[in-house]
N, C-alpha and C. Protein backbone atom coordinates (compact mmCIF):
# COMPACT_ATOMS: atom_id res chain seq x y z
N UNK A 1 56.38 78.35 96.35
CA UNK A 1 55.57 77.35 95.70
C UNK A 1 54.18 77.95 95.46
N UNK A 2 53.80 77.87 94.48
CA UNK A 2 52.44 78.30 94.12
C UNK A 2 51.26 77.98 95.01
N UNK A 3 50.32 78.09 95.42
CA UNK A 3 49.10 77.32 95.86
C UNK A 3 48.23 77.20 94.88
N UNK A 4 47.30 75.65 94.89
CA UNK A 4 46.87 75.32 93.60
C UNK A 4 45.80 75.83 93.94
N UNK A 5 45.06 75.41 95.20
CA UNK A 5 43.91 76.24 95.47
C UNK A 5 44.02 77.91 94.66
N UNK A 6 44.95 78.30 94.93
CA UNK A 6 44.71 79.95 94.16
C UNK A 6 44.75 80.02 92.97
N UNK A 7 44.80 78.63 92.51
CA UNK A 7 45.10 78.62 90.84
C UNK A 7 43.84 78.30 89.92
N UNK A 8 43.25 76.98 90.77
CA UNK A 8 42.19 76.63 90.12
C UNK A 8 40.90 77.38 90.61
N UNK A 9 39.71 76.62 89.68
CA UNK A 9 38.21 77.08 89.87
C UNK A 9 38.04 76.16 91.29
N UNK A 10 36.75 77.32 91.41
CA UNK A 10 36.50 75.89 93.16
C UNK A 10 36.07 75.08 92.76
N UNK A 11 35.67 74.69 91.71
CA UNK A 11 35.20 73.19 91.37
C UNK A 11 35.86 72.14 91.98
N UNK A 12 37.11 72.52 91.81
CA UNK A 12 38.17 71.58 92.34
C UNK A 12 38.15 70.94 93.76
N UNK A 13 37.51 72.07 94.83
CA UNK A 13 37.61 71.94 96.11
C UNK A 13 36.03 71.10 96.60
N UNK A 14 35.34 70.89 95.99
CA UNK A 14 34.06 70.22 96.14
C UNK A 14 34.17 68.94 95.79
N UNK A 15 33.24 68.11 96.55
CA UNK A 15 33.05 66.53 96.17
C UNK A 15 33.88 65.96 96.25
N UNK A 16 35.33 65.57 96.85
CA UNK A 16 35.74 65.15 96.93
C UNK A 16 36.00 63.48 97.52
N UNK A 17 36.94 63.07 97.84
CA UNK A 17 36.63 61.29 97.83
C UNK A 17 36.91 61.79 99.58
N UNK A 18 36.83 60.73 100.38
CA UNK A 18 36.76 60.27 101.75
C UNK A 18 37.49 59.34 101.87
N UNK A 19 38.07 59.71 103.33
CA UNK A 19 39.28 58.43 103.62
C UNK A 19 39.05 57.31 104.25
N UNK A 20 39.26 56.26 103.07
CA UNK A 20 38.91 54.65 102.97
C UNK A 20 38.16 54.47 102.30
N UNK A 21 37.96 55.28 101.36
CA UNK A 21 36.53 54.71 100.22
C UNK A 21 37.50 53.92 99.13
N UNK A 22 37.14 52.66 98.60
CA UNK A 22 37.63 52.49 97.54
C UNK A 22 37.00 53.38 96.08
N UNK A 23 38.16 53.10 95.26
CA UNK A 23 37.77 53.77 94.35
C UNK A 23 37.89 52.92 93.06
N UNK A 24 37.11 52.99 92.18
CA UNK A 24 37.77 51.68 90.71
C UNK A 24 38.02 52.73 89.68
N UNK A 25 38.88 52.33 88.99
CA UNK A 25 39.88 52.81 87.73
C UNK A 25 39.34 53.55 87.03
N UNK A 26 38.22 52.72 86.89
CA UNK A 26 37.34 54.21 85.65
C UNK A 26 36.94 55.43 86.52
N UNK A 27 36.29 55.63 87.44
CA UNK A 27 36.06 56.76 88.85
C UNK A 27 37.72 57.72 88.76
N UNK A 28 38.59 56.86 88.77
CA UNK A 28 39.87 57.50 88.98
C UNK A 28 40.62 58.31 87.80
N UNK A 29 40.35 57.43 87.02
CA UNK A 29 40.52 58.22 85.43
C UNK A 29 39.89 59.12 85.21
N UNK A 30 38.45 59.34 85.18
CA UNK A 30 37.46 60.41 85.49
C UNK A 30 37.95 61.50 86.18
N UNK A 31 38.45 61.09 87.27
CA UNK A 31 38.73 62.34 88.53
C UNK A 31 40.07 63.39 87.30
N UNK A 32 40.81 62.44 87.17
CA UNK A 32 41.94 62.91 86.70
C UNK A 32 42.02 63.62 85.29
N UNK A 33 41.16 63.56 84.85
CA UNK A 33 40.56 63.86 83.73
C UNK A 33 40.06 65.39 83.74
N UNK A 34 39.06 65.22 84.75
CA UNK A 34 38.26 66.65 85.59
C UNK A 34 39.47 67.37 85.84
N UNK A 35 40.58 67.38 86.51
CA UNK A 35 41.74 67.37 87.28
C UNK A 35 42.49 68.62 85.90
N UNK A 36 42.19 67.77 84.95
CA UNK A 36 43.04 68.33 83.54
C UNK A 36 42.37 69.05 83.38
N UNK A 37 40.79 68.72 83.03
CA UNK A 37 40.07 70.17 82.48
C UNK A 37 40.24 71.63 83.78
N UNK A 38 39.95 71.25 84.70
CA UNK A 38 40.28 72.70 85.72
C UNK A 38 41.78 73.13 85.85
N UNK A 39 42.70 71.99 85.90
CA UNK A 39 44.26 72.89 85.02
C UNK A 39 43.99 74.15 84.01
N UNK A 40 43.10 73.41 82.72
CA UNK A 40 43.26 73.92 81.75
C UNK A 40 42.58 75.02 81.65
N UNK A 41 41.24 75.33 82.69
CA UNK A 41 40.38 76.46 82.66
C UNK A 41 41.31 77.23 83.69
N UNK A 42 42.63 77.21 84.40
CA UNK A 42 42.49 78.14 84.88
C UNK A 42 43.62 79.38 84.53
N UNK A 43 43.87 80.23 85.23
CA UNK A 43 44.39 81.77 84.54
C UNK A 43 45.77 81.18 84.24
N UNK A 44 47.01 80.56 85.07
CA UNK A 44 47.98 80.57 84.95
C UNK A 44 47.91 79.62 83.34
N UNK A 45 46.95 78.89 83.08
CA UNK A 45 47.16 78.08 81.78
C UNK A 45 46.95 78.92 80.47
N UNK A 46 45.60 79.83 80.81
CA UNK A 46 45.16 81.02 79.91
C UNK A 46 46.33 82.07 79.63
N UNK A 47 47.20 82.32 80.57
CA UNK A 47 48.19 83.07 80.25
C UNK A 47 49.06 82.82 79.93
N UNK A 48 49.49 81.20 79.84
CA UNK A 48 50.71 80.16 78.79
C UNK A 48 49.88 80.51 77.33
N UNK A 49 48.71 80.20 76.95
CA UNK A 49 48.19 79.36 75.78
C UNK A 49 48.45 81.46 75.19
N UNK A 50 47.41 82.32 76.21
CA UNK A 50 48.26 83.31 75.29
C UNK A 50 49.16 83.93 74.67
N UNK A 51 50.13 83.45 75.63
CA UNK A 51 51.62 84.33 75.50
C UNK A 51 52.00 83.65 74.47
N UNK A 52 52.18 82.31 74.62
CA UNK A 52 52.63 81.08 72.99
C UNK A 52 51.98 81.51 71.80
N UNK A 53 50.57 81.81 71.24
CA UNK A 53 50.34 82.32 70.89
C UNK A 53 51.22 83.95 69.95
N UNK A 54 50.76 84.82 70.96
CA UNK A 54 51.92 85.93 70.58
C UNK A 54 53.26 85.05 70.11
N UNK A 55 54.00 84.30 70.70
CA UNK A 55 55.16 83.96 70.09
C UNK A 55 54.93 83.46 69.02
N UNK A 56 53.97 82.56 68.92
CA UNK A 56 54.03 81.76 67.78
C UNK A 56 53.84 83.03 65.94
N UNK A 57 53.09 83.52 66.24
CA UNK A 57 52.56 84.62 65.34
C UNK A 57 53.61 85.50 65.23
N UNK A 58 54.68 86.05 66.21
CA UNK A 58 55.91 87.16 65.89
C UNK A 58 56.53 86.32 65.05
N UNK A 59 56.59 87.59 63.84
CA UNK A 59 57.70 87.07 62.92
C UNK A 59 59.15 87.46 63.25
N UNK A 60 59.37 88.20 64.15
CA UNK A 60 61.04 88.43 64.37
C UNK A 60 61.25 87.11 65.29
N UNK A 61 60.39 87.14 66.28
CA UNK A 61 60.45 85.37 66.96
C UNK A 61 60.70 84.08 65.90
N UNK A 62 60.02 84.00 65.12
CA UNK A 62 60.29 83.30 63.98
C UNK A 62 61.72 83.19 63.51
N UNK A 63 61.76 84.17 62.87
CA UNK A 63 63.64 85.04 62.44
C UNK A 63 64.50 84.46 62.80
N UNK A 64 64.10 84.82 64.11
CA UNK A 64 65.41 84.28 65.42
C UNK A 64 65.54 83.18 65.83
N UNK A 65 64.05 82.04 65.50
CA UNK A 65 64.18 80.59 66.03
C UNK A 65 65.08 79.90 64.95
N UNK A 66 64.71 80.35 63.73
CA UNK A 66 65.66 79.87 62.55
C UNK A 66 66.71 80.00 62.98
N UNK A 67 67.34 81.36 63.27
CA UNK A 67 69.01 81.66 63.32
C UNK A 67 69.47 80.78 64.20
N UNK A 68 69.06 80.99 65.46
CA UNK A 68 69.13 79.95 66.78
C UNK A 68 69.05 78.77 66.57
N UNK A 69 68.27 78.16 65.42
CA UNK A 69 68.59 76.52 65.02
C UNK A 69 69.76 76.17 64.13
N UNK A 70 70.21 77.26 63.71
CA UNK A 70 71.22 77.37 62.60
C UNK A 70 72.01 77.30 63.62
N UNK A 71 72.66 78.38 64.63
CA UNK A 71 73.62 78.37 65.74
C UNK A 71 73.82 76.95 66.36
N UNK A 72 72.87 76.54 67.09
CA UNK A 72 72.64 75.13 67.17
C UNK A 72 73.73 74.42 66.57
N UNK A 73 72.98 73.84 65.49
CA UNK A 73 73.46 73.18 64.56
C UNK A 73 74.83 73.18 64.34
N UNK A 74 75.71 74.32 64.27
CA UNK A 74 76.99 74.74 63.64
C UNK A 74 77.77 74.44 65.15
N UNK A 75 77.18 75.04 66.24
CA UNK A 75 77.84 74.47 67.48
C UNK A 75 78.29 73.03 67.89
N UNK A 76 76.79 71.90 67.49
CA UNK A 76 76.84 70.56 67.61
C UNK A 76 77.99 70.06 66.76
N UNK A 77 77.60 70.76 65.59
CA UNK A 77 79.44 70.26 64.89
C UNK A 77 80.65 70.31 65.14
N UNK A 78 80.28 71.42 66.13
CA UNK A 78 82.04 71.80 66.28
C UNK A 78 82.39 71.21 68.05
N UNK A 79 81.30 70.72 68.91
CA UNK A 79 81.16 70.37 69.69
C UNK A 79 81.40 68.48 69.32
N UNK A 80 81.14 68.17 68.78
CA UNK A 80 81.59 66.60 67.93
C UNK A 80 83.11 66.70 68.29
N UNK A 81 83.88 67.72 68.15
CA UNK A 81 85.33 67.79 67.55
C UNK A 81 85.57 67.80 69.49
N UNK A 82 84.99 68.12 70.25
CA UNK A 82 85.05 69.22 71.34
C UNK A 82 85.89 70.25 71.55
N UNK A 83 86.31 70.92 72.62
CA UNK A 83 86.65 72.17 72.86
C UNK A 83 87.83 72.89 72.34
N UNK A 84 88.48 71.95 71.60
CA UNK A 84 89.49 72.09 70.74
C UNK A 84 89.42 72.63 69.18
N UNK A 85 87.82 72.29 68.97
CA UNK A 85 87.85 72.61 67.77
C UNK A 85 88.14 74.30 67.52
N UNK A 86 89.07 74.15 65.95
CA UNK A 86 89.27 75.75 66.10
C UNK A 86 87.99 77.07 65.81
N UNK A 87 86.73 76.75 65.97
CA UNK A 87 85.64 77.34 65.95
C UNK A 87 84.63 77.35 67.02
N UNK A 88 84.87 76.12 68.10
CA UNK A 88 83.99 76.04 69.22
C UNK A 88 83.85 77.06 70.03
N UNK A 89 84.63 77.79 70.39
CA UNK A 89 84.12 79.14 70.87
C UNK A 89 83.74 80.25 70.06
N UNK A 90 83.45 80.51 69.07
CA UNK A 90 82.91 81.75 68.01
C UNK A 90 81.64 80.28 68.28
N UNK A 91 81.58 79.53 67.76
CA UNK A 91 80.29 78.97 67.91
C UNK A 91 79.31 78.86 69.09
N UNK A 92 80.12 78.51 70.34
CA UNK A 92 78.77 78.62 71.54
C UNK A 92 78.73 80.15 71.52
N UNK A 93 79.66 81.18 71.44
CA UNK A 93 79.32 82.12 71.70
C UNK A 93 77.99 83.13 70.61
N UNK A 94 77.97 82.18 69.54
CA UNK A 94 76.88 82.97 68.87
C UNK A 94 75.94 82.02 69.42
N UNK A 95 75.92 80.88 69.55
CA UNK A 95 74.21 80.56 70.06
C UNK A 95 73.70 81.56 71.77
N UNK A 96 74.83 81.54 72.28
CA UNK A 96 74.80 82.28 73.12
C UNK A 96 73.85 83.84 73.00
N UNK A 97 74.94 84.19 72.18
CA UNK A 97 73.68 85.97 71.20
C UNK A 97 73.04 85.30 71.12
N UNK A 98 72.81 84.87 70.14
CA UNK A 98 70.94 84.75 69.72
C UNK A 98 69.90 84.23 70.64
N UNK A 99 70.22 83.26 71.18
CA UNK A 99 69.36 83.33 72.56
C UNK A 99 69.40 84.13 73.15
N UNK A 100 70.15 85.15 73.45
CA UNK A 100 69.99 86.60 74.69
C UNK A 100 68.83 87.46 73.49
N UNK A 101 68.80 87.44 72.42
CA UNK A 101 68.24 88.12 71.84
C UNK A 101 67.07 87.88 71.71
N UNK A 102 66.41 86.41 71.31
CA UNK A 102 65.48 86.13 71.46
C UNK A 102 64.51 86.31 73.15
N UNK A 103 65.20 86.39 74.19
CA UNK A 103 65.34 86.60 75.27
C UNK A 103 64.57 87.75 75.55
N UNK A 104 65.08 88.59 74.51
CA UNK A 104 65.16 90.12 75.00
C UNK A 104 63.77 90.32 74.56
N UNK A 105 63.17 89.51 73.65
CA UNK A 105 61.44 90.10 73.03
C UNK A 105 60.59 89.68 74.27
N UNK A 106 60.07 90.90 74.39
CA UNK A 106 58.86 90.82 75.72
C UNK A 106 57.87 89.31 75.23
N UNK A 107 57.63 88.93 74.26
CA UNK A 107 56.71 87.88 74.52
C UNK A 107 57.53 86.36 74.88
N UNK A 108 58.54 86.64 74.29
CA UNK A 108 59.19 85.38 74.72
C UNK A 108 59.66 85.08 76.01
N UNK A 109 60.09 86.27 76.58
CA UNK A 109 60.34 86.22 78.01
C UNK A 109 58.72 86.35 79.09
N UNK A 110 57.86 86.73 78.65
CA UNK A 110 56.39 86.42 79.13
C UNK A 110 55.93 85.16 78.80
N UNK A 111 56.48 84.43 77.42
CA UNK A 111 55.97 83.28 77.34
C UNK A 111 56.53 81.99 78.25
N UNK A 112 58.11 82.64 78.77
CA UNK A 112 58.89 81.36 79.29
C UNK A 112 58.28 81.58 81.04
N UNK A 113 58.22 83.03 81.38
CA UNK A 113 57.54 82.62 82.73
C UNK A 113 56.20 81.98 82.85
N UNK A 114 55.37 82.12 81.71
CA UNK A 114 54.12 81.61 81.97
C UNK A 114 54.24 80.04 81.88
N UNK A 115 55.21 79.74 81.34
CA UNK A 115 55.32 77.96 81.09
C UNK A 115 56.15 77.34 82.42
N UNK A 116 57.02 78.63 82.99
CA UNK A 116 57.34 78.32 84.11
C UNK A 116 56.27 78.04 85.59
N UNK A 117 55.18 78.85 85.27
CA UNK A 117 53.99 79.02 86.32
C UNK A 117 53.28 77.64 86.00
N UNK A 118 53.00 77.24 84.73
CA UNK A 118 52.36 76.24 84.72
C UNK A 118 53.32 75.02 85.15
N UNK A 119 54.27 74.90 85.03
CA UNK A 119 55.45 73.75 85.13
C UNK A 119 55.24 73.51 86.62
N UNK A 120 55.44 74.31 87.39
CA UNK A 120 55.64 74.96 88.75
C UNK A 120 53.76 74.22 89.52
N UNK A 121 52.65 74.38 88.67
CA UNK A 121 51.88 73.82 89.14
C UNK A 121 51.44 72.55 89.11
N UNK A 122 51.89 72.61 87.64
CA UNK A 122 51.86 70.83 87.09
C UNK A 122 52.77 70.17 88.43
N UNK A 123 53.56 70.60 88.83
CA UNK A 123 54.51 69.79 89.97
C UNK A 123 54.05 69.90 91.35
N UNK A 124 53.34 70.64 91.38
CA UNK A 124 52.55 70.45 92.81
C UNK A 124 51.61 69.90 93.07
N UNK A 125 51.12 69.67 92.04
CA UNK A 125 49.92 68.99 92.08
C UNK A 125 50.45 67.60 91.91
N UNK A 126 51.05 66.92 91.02
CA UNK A 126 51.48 65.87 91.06
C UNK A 126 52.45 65.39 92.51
N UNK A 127 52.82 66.41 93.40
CA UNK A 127 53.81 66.28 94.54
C UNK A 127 52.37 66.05 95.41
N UNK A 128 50.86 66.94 95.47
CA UNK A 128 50.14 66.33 95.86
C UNK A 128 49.84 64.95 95.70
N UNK A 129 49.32 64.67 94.86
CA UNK A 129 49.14 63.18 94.92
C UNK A 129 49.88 62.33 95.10
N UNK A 130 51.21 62.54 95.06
CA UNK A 130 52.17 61.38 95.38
C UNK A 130 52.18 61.17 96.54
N UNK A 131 52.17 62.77 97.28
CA UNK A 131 52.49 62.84 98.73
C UNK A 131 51.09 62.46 99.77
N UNK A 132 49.66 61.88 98.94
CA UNK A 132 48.29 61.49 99.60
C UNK A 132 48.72 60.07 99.45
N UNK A 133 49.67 59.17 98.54
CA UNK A 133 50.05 58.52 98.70
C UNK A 133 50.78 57.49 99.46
N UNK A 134 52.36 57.88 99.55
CA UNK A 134 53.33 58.12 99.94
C UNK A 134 54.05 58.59 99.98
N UNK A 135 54.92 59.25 101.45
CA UNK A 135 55.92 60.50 101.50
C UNK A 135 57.37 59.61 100.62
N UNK A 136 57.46 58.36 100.31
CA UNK A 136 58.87 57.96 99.39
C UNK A 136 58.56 57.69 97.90
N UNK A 137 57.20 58.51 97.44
CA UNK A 137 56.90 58.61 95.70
C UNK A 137 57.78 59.46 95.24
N UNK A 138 58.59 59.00 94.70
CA UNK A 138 59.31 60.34 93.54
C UNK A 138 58.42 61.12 93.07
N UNK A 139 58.44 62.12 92.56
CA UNK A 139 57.91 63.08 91.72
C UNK A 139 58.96 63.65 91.10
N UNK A 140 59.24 63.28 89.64
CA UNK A 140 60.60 64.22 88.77
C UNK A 140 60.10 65.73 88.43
N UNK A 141 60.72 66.72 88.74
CA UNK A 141 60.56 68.01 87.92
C UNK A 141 61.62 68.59 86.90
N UNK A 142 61.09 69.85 86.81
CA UNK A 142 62.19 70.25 85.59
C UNK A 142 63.24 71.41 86.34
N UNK A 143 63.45 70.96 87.62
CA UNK A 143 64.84 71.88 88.25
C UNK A 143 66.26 71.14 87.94
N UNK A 144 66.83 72.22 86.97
CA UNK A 144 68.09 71.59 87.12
C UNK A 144 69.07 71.23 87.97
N UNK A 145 68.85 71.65 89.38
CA UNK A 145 69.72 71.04 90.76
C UNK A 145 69.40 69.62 90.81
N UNK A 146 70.25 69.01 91.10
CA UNK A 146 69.89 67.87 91.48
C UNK A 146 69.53 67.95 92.94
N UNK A 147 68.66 66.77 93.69
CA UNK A 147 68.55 66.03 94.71
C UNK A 147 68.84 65.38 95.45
N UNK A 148 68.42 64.84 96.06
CA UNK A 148 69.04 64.09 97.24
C UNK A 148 70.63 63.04 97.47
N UNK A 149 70.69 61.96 97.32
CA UNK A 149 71.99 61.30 97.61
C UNK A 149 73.05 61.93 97.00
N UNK A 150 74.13 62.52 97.72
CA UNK A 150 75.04 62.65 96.45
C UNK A 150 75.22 64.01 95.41
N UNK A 151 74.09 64.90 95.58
CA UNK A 151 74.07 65.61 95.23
C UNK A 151 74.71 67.37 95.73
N UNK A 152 74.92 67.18 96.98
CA UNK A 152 75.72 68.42 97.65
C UNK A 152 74.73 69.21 98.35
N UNK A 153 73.24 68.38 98.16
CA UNK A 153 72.33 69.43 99.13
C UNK A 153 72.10 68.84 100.92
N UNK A 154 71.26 69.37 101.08
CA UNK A 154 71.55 69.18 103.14
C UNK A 154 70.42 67.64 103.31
N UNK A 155 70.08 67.10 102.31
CA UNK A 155 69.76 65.88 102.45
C UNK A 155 70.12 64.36 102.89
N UNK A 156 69.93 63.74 103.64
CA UNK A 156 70.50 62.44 104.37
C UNK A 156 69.91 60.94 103.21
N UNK A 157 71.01 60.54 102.89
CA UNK A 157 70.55 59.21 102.18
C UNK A 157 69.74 58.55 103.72
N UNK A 158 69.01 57.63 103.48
CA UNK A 158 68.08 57.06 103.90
C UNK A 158 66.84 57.15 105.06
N UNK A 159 67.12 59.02 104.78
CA UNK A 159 66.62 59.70 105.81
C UNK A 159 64.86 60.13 105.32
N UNK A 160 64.37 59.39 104.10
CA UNK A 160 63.20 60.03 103.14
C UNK A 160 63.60 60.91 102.25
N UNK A 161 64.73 61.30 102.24
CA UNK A 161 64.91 62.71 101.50
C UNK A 161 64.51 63.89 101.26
N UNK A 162 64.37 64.51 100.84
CA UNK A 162 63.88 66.04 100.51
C UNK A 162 62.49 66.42 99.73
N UNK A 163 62.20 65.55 99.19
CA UNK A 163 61.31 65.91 98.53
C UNK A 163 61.32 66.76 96.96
């Protein structure tokens, strides 16, 4: 897990609120606000907004988002029919290529970890506040495992869960 402290400016770590102060809505919106701008000043965000950038500007990135929407597309059709259709496999298997290909350009694969670093902080920080809250706030992320009940991990239904 990342530490946000190592992420942000120390701005972040100053002035903070005290336990039992009330606080009113506009103060809180404010905070959260501040909250966004030191996200946004810090390196792991600077190194999303660049790398996107580079992607956005490669024209073989370009090239390939077309083809890859085309693949798409021709898959969803034949995926309508499902696995029977007599093209559904020549079809996932080319969206398949072209995503490994697009894959393969250094900025795109620099751009997906850097969105991963920010994803990764955006969720800790929000797991902070839920968790200054209460330890039974959900916080949804973008891991495709599932969680707790039911899901096959070492978690106990009504035990708080996992987090």
């Amino acid at each position: 897990m990342i530490g946000v402290s190592d992420n942000l400016p120390e701005a972040a770590a100053t002035d903070g609120f005290h336990a039992g102060e009330s606080v009113d809505m506009a103060t809180l919106l404010s905070r959260a606000y501040e909250l966004g701008e030191l996200i946004k000043q810090s390196a792991l965000t600077a190194e999303y907004v660049y790398y996107k950038e580079q992607v956005d500007r490669d024209e073989s990135v370009k090239s390939l988002s077309r083809e890859f929407a085309k693949a798409k597309e021709l898959f969803a059709e034949c995926e309508r029919f499902g696995r029977f259709h007599p093209s559904y496999n020549e079809a996932l298997e080319r969206v398949y290529e072209v995503q490994a290909r697009l894959d393969g350009i250094e900025p795109v694969r620099k751009f997906k970890e850097a969105e991963q670093s920010v994803d990764s902080l955006l969720h800790e920080v929000a797991l902070l506040i839920a968790r200054s809250v209460s330890d039974s706030i959900k916080v949804p992320d973008n891991d495709p495992n599932p969680k707790g009940c039911g899901s096959g991990g070492s978690c106990s239904c009504g035990g708080g869960g996992c987090g």
